[in-house]
PDB file of N, CA and C in Angstrom:
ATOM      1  N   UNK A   1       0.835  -1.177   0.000  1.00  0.00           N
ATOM      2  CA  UNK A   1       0.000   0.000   0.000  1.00  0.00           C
ATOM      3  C   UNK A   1       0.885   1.247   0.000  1.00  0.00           C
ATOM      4  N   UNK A   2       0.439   2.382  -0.987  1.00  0.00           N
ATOM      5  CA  UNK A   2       1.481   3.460  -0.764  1.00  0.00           C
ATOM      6  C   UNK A   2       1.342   4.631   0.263  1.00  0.00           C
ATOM      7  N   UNK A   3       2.481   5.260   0.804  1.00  0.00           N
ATOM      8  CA  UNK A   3       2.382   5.994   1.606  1.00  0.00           C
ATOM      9  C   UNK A   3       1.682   7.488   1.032  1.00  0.00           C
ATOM     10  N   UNK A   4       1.383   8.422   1.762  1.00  0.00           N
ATOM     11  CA  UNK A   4       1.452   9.946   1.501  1.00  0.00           C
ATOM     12  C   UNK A   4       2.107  10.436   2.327  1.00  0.00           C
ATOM     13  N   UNK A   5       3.266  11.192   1.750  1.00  0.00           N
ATOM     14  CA  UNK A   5       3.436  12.522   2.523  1.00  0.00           C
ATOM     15  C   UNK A   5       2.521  13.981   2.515  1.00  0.00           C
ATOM     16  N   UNK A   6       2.083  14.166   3.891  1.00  0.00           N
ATOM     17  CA  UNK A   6       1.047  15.303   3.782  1.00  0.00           C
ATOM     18  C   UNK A   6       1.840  16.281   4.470  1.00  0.00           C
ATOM     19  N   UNK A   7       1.953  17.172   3.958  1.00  0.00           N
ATOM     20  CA  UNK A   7       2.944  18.750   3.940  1.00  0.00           C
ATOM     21  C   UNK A   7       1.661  19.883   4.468  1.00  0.00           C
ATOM     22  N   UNK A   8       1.970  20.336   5.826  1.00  0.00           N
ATOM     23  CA  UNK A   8       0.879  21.263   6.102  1.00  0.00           C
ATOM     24  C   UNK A   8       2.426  22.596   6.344  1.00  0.00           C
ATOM     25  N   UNK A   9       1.481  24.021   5.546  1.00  0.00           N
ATOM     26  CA  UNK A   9       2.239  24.897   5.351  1.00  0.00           C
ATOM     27  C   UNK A   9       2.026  25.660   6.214  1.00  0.00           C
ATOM     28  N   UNK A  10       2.210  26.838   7.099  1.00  0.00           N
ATOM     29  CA  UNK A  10       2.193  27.872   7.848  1.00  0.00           C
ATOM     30  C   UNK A  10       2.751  29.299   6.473  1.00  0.00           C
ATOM     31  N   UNK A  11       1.484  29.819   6.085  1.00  0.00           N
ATOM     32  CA  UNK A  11       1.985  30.411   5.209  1.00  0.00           C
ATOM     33  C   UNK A  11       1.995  32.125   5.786  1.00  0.00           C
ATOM     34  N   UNK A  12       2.371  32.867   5.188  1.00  0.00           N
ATOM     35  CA  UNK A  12       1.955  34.614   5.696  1.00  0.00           C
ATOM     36  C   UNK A  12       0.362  34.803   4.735  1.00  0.00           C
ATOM     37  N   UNK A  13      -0.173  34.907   5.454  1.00  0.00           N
ATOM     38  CA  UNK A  13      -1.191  35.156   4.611  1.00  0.00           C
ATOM     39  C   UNK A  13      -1.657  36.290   3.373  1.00  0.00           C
ATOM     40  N   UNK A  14      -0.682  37.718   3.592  1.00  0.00           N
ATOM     41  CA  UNK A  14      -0.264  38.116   2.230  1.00  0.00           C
ATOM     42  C   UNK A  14       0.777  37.688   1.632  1.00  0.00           C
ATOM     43  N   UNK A  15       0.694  36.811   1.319  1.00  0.00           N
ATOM     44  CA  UNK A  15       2.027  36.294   0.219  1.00  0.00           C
ATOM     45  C   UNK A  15       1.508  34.933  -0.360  1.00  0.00           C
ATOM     46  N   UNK A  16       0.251  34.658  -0.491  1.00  0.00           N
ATOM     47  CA  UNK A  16      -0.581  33.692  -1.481  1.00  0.00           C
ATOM     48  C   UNK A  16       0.062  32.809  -2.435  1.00  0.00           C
ATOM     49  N   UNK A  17      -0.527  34.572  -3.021  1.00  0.00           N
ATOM     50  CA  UNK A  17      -0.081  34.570  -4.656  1.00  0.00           C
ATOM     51  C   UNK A  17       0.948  33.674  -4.856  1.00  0.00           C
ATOM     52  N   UNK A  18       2.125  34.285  -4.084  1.00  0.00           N
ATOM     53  CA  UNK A  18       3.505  34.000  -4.152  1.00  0.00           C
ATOM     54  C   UNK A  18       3.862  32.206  -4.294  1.00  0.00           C
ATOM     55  N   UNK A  19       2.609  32.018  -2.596  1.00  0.00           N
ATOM     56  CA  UNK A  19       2.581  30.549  -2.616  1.00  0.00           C
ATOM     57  C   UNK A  19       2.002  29.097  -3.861  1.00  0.00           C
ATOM     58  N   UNK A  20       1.022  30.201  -4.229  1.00  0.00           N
ATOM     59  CA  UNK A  20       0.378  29.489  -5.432  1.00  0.00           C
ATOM     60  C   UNK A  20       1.502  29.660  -7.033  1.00  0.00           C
ATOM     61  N   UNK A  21       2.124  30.300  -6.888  1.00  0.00           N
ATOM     62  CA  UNK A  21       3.402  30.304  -7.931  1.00  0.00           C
ATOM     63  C   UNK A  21       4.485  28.594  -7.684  1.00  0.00           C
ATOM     64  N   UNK A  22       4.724  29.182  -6.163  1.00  0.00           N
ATOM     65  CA  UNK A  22       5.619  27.904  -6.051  1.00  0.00           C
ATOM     66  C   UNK A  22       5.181  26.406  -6.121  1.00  0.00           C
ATOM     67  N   UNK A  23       3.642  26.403  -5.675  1.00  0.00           N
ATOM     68  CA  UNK A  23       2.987  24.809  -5.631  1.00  0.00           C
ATOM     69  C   UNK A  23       2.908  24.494  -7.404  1.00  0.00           C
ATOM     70  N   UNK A  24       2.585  25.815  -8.119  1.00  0.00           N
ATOM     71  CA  UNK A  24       2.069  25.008  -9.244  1.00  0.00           C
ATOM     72  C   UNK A  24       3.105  25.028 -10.022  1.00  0.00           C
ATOM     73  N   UNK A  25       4.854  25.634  -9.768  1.00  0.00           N
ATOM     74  CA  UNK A  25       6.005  25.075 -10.251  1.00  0.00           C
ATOM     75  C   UNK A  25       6.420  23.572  -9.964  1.00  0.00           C
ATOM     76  N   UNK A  26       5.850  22.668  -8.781  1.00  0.00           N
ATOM     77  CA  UNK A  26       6.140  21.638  -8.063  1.00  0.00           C
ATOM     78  C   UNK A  26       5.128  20.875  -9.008  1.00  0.00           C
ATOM     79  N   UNK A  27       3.891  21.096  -9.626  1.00  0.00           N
ATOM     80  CA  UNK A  27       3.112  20.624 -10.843  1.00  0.00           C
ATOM     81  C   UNK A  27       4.042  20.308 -11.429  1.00  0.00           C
ATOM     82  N   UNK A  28       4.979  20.020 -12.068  1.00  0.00           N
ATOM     83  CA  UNK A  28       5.874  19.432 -13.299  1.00  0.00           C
ATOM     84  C   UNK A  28       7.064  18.731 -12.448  1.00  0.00           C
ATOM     85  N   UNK A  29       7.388  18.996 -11.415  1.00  0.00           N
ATOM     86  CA  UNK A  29       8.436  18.764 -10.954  1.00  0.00           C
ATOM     87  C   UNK A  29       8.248  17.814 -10.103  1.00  0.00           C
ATOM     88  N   UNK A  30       7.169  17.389  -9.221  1.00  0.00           N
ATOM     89  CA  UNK A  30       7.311  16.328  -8.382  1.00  0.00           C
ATOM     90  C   UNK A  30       6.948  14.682  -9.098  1.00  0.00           C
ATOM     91  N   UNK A  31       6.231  15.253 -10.136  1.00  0.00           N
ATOM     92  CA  UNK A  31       5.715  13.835 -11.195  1.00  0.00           C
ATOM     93  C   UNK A  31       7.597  13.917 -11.521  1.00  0.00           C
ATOM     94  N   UNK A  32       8.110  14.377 -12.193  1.00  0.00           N
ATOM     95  CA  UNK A  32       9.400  14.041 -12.863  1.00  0.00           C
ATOM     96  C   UNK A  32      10.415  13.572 -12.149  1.00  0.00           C
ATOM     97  N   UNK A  33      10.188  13.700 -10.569  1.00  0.00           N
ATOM     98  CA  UNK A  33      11.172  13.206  -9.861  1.00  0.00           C
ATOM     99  C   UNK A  33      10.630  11.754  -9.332  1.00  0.00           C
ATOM    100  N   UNK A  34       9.384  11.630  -9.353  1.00  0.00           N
ATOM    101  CA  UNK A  34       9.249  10.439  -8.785  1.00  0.00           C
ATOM    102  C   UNK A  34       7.946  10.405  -7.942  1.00  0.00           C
ATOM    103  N   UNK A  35       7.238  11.432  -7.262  1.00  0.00           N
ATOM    104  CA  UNK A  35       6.407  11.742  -6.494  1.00  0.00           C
ATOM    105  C   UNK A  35       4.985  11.596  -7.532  1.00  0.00           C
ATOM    106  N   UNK A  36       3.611  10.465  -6.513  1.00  0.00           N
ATOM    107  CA  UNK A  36       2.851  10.737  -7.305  1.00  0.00           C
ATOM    108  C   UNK A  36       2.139  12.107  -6.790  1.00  0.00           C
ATOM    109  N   UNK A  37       1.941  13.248  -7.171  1.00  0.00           N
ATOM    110  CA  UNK A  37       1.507  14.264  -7.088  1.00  0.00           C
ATOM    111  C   UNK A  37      -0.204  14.034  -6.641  1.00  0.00           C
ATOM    112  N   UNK A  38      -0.989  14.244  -5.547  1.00  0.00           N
ATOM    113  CA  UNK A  38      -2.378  14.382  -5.321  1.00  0.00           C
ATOM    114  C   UNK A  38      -2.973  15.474  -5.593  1.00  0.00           C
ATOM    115  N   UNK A  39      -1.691  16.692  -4.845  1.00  0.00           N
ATOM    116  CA  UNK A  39      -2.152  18.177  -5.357  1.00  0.00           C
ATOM    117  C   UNK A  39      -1.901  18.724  -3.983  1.00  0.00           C
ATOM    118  N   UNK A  40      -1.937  20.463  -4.141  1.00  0.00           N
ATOM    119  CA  UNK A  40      -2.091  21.439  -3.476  1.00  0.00           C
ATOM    120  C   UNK A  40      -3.195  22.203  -2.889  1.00  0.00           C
ATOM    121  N   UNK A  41      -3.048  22.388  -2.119  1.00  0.00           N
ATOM    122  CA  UNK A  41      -4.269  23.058  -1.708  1.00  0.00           C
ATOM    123  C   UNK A  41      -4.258  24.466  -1.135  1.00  0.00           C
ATOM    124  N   UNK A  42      -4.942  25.524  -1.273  1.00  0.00           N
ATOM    125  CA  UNK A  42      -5.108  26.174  -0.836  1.00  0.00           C
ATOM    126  C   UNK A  42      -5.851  27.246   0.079  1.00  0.00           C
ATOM    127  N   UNK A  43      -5.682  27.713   1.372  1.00  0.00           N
ATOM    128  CA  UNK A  43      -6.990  28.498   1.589  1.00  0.00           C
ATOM    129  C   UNK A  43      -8.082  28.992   1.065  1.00  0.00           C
ATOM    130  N   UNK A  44      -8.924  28.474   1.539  1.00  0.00           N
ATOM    131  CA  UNK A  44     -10.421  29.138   0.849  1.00  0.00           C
ATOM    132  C   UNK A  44     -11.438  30.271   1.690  1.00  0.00           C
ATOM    133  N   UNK A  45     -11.871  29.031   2.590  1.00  0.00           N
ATOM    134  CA  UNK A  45     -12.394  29.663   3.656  1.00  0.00           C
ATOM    135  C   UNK A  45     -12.140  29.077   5.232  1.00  0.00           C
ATOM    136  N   UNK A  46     -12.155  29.961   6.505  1.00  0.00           N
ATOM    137  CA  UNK A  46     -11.916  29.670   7.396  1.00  0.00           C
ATOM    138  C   UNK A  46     -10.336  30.306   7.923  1.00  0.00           C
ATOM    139  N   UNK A  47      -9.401  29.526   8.001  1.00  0.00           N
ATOM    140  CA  UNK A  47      -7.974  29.867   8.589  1.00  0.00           C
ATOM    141  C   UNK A  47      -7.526  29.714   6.783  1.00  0.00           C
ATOM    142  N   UNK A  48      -7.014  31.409   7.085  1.00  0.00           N
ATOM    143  CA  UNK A  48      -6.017  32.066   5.766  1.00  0.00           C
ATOM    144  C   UNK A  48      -4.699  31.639   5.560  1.00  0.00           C
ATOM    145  N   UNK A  49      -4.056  31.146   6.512  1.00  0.00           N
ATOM    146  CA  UNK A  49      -2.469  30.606   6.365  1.00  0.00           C
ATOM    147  C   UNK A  49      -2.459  29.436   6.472  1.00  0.00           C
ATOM    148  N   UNK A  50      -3.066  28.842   5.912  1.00  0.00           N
ATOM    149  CA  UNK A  50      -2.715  26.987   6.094  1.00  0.00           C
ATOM    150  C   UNK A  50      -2.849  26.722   4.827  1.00  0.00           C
ATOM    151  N   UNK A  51      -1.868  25.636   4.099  1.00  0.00           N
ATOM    152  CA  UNK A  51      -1.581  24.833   2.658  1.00  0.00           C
ATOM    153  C   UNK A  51      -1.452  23.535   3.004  1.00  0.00           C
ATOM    154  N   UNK A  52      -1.670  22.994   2.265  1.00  0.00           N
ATOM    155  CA  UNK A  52      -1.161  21.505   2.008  1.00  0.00           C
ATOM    156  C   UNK A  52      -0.840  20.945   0.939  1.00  0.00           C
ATOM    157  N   UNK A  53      -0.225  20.365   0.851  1.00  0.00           N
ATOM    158  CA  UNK A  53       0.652  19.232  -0.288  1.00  0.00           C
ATOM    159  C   UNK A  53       0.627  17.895   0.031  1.00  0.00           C
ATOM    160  N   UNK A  54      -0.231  16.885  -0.952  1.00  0.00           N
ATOM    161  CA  UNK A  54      -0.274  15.360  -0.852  1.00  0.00           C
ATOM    162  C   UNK A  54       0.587  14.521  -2.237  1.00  0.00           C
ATOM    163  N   UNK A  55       1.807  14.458  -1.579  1.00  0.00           N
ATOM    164  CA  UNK A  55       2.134  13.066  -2.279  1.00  0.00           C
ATOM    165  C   UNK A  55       2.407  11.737  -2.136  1.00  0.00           C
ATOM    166  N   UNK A  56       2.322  11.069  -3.201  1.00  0.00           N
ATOM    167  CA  UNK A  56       2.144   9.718  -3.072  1.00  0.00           C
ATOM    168  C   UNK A  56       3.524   8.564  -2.969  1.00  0.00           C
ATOM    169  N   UNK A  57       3.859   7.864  -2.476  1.00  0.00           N
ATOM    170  CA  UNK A  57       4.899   7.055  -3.082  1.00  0.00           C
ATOM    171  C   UNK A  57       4.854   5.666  -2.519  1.00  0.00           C
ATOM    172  N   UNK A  58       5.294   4.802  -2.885  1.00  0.00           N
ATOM    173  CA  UNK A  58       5.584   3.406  -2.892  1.00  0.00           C
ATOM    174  C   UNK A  58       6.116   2.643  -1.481  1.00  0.00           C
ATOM    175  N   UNK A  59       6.789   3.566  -1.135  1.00  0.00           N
ATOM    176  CA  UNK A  59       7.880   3.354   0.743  1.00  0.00           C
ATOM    177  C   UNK A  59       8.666   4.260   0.577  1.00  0.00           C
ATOM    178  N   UNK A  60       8.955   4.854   1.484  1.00  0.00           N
ATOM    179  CA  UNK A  60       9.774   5.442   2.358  1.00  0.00           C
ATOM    180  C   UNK A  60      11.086   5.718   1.343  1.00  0.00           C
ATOM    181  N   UNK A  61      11.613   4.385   1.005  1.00  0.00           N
ATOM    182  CA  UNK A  61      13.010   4.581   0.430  1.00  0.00           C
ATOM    183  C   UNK A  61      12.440   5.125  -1.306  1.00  0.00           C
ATOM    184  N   UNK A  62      11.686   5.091  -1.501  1.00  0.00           N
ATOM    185  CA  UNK A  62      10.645   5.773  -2.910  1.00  0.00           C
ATOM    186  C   UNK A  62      11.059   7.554  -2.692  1.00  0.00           C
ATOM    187  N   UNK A  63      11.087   7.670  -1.609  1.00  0.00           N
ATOM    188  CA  UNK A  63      10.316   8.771  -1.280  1.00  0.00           C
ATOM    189  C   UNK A  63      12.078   9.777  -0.590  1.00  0.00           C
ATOM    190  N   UNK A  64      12.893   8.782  -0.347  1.00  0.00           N
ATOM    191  CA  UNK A  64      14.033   9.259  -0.406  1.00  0.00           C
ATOM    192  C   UNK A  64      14.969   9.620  -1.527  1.00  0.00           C
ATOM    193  N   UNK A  65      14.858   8.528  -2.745  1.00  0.00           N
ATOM    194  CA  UNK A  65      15.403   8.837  -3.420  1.00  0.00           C
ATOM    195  C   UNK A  65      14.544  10.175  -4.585  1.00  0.00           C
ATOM    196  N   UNK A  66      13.316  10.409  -4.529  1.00  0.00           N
ATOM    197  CA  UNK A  66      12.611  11.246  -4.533  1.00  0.00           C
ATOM    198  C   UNK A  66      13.029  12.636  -3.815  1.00  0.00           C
ATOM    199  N   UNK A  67      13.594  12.846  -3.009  1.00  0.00           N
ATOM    200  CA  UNK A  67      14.088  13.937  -2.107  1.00  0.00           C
ATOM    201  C   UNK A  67      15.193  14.342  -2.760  1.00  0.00           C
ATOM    202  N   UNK A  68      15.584  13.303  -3.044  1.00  0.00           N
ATOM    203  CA  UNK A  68      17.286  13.423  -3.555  1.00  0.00           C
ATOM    204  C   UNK A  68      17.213  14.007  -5.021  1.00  0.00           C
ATOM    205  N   UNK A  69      16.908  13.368  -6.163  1.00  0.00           N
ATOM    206  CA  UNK A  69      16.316  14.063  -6.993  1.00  0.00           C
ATOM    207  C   UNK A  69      15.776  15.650  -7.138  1.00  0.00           C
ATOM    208  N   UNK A  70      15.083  15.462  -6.017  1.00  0.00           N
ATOM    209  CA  UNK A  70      14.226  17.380  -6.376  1.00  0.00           C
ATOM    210  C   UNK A  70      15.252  18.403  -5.743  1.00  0.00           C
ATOM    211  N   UNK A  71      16.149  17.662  -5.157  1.00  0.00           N
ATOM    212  CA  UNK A  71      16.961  19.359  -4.189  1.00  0.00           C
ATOM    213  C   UNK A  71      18.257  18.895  -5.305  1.00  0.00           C
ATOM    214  N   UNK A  72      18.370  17.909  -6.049  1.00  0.00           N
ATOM    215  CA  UNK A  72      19.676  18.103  -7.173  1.00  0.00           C
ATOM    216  C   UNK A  72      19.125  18.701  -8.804  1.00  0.00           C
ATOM    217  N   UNK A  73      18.127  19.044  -9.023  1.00  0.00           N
ATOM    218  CA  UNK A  73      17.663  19.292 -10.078  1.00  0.00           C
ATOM    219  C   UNK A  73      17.634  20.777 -10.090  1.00  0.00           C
ATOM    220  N   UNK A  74      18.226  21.679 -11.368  1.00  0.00           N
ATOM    221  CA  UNK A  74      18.157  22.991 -10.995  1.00  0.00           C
ATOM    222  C   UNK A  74      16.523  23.600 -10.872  1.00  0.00           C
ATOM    223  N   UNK A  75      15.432  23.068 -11.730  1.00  0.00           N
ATOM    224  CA  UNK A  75      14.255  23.191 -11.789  1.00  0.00           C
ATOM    225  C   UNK A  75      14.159  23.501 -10.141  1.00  0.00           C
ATOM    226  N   UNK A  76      14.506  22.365  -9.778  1.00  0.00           N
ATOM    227  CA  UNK A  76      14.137  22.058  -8.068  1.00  0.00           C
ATOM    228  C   UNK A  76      15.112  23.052  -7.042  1.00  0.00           C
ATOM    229  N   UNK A  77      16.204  23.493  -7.296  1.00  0.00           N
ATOM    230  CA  UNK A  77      16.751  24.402  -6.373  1.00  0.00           C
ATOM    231  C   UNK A  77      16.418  26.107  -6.839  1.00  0.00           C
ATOM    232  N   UNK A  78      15.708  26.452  -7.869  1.00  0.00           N
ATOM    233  CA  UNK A  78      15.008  27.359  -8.190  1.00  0.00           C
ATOM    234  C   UNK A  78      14.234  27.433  -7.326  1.00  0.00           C
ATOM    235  N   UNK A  79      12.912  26.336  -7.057  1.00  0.00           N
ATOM    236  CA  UNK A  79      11.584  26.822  -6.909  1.00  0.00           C
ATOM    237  C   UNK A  79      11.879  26.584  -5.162  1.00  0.00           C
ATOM    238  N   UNK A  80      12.998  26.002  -4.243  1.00  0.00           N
ATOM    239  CA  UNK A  80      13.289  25.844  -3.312  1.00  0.00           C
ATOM    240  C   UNK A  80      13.663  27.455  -2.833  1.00  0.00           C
ATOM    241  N   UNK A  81      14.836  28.147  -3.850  1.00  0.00           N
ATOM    242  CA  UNK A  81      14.969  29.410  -3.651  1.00  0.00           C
ATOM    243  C   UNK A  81      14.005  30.279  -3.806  1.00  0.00           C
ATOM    244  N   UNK A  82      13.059  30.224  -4.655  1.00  0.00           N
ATOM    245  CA  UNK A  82      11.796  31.084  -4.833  1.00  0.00           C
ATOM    246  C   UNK A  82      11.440  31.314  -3.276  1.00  0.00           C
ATOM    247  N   UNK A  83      11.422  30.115  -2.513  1.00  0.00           N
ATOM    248  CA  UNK A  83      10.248  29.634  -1.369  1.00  0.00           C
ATOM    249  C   UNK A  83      11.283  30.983  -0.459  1.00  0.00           C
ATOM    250  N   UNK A  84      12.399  30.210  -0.239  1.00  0.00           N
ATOM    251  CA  UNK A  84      13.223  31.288   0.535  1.00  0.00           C
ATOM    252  C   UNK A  84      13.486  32.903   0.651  1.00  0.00           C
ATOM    253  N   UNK A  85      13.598  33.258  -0.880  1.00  0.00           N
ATOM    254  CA  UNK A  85      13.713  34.826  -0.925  1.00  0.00           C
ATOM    255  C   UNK A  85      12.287  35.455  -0.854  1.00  0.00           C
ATOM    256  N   UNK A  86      11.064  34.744  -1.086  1.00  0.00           N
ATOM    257  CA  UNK A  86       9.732  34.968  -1.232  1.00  0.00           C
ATOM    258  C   UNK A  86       9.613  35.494   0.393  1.00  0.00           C
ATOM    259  N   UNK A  87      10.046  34.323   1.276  1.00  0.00           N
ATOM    260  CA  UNK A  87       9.367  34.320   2.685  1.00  0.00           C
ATOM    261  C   UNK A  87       8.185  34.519   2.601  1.00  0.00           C
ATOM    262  N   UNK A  88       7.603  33.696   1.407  1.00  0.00           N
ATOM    263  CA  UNK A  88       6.041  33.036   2.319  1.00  0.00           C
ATOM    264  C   UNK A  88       5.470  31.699   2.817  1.00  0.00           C
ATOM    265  N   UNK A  89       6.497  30.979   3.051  1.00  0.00           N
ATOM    266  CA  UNK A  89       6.524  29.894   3.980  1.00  0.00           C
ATOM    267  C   UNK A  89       7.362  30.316   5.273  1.00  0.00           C
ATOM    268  N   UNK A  90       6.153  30.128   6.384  1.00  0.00           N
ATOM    269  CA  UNK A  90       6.809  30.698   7.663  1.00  0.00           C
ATOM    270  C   UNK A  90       6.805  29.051   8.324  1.00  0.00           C
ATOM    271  N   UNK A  91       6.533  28.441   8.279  1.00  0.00           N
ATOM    272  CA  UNK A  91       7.190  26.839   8.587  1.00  0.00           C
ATOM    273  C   UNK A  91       6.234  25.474   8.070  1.00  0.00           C
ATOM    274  N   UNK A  92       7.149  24.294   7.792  1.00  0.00           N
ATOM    275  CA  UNK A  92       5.798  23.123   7.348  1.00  0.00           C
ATOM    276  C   UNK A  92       6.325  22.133   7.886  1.00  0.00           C
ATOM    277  N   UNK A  93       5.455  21.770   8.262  1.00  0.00           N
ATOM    278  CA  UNK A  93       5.364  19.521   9.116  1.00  0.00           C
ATOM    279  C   UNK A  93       5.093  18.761   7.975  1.00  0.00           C
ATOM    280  N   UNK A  94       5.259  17.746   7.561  1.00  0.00           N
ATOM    281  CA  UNK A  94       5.607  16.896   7.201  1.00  0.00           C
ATOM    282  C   UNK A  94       4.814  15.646   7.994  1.00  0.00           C
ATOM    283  N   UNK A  95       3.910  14.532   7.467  1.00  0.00           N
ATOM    284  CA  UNK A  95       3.887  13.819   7.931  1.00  0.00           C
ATOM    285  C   UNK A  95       3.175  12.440   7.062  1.00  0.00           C
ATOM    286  N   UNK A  96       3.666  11.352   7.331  1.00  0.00           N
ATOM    287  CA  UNK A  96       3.516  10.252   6.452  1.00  0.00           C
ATOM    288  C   UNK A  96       2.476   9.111   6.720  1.00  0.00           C
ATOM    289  N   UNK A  97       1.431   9.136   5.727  1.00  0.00           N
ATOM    290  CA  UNK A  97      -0.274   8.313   6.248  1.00  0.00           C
ATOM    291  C   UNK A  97      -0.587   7.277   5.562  1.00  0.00           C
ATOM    292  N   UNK A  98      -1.154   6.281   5.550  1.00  0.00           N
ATOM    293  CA  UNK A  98      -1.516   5.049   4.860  1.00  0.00           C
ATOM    294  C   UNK A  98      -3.082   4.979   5.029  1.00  0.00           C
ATOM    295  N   UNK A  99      -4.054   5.301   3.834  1.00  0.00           N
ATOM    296  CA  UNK A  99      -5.134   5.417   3.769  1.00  0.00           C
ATOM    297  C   UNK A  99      -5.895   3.763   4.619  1.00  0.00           C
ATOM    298  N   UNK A 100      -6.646   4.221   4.905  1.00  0.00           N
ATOM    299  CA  UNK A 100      -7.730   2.988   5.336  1.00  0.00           C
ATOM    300  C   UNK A 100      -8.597   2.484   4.504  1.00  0.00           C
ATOM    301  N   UNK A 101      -8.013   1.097   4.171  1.00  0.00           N
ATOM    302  CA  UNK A 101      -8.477   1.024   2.663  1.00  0.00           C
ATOM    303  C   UNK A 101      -9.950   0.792   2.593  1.00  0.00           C
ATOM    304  N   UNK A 102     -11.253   0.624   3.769  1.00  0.00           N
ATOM    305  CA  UNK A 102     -12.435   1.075   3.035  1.00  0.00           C
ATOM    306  C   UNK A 102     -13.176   2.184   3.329  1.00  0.00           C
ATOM    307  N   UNK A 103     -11.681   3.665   3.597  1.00  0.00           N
ATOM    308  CA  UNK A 103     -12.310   4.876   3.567  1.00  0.00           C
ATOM    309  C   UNK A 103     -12.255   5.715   2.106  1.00  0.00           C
ATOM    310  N   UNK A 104     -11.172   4.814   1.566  1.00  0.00           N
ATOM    311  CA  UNK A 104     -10.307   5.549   0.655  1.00  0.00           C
ATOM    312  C   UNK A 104     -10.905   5.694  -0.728  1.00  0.00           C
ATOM    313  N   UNK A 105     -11.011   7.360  -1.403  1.00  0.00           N
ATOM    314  CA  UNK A 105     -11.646   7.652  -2.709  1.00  0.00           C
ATOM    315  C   UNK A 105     -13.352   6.702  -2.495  1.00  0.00           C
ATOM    316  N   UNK A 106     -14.382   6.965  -1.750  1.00  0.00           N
ATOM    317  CA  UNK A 106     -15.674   6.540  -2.090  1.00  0.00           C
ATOM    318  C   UNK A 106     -16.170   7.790  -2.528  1.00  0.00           C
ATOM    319  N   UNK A 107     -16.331   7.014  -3.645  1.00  0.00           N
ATOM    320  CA  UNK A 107     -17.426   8.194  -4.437  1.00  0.00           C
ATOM    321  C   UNK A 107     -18.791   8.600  -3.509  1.00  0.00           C
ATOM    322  N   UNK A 108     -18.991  10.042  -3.880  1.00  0.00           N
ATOM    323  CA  UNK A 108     -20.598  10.285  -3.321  1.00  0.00           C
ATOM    324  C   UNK A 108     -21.976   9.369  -3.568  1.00  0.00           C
ATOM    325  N   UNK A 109     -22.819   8.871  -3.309  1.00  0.00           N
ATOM    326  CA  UNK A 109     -23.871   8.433  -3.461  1.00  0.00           C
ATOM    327  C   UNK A 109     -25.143   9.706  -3.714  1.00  0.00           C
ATOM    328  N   UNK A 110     -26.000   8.871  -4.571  1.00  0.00           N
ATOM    329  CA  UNK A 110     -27.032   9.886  -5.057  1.00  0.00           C
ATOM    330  C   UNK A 110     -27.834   9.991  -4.065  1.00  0.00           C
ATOM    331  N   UNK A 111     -28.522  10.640  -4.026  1.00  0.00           N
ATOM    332  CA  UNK A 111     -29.633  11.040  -2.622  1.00  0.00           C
ATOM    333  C   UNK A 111     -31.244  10.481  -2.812  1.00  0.00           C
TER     334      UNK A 111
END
């Protein structure tokens, strides 16, 4: 069964934009390194500084050599520096989940 890494962001809440630049540079870049990409998310409504990022991978060691890849790729130390000189990531956790397999993707039912 594959893991997710779920990435919760602490963002500044004026600096969005900024953030939605860098997630949808990670659109091309985390499929090419290895990551299955679920997607980004962004504030809508409720709490303004919170993001998330779901990706997918195989184990752990998937998901390392995946790491390794995106911080050696210049694509990838670009959009790493973007994050930095931007300062609109004010900190993110990291944490790794294994769906319950009869919660996982049920479609809605009609009413």
């Amino acid at each position: 069964m594959k893991i997710t890494c779920f990435i919760e962001y602490q963002l500044n809440p004026f600096k969005i934009e900024q953030f939605r630049e860098y997630a949808e540079n990670w659109g091309e870049l985390i499929p090419a390194c290895g990551g299955e990409l679920l997607g980004y998310f962004l504030p809508h409504e409720g709490t303004n500084d919170r993001a998330f990022g779901l990706i997918s991978f195989d184990s752990l060691a998937d998901y390392e050599t995946y790491r390794h890849r995106l911080q050696t790729t210049e694509a990838g130390k670009a959009n790493f520096m973007l994050a930095k000189q931007g300062e609109f990531i004010v900190s993110e956790k990291r944490s790794f989940l294994t769906p319950v397999p009869n919660t996982y993707q049920r479609p809605a039912q009609e009413a």
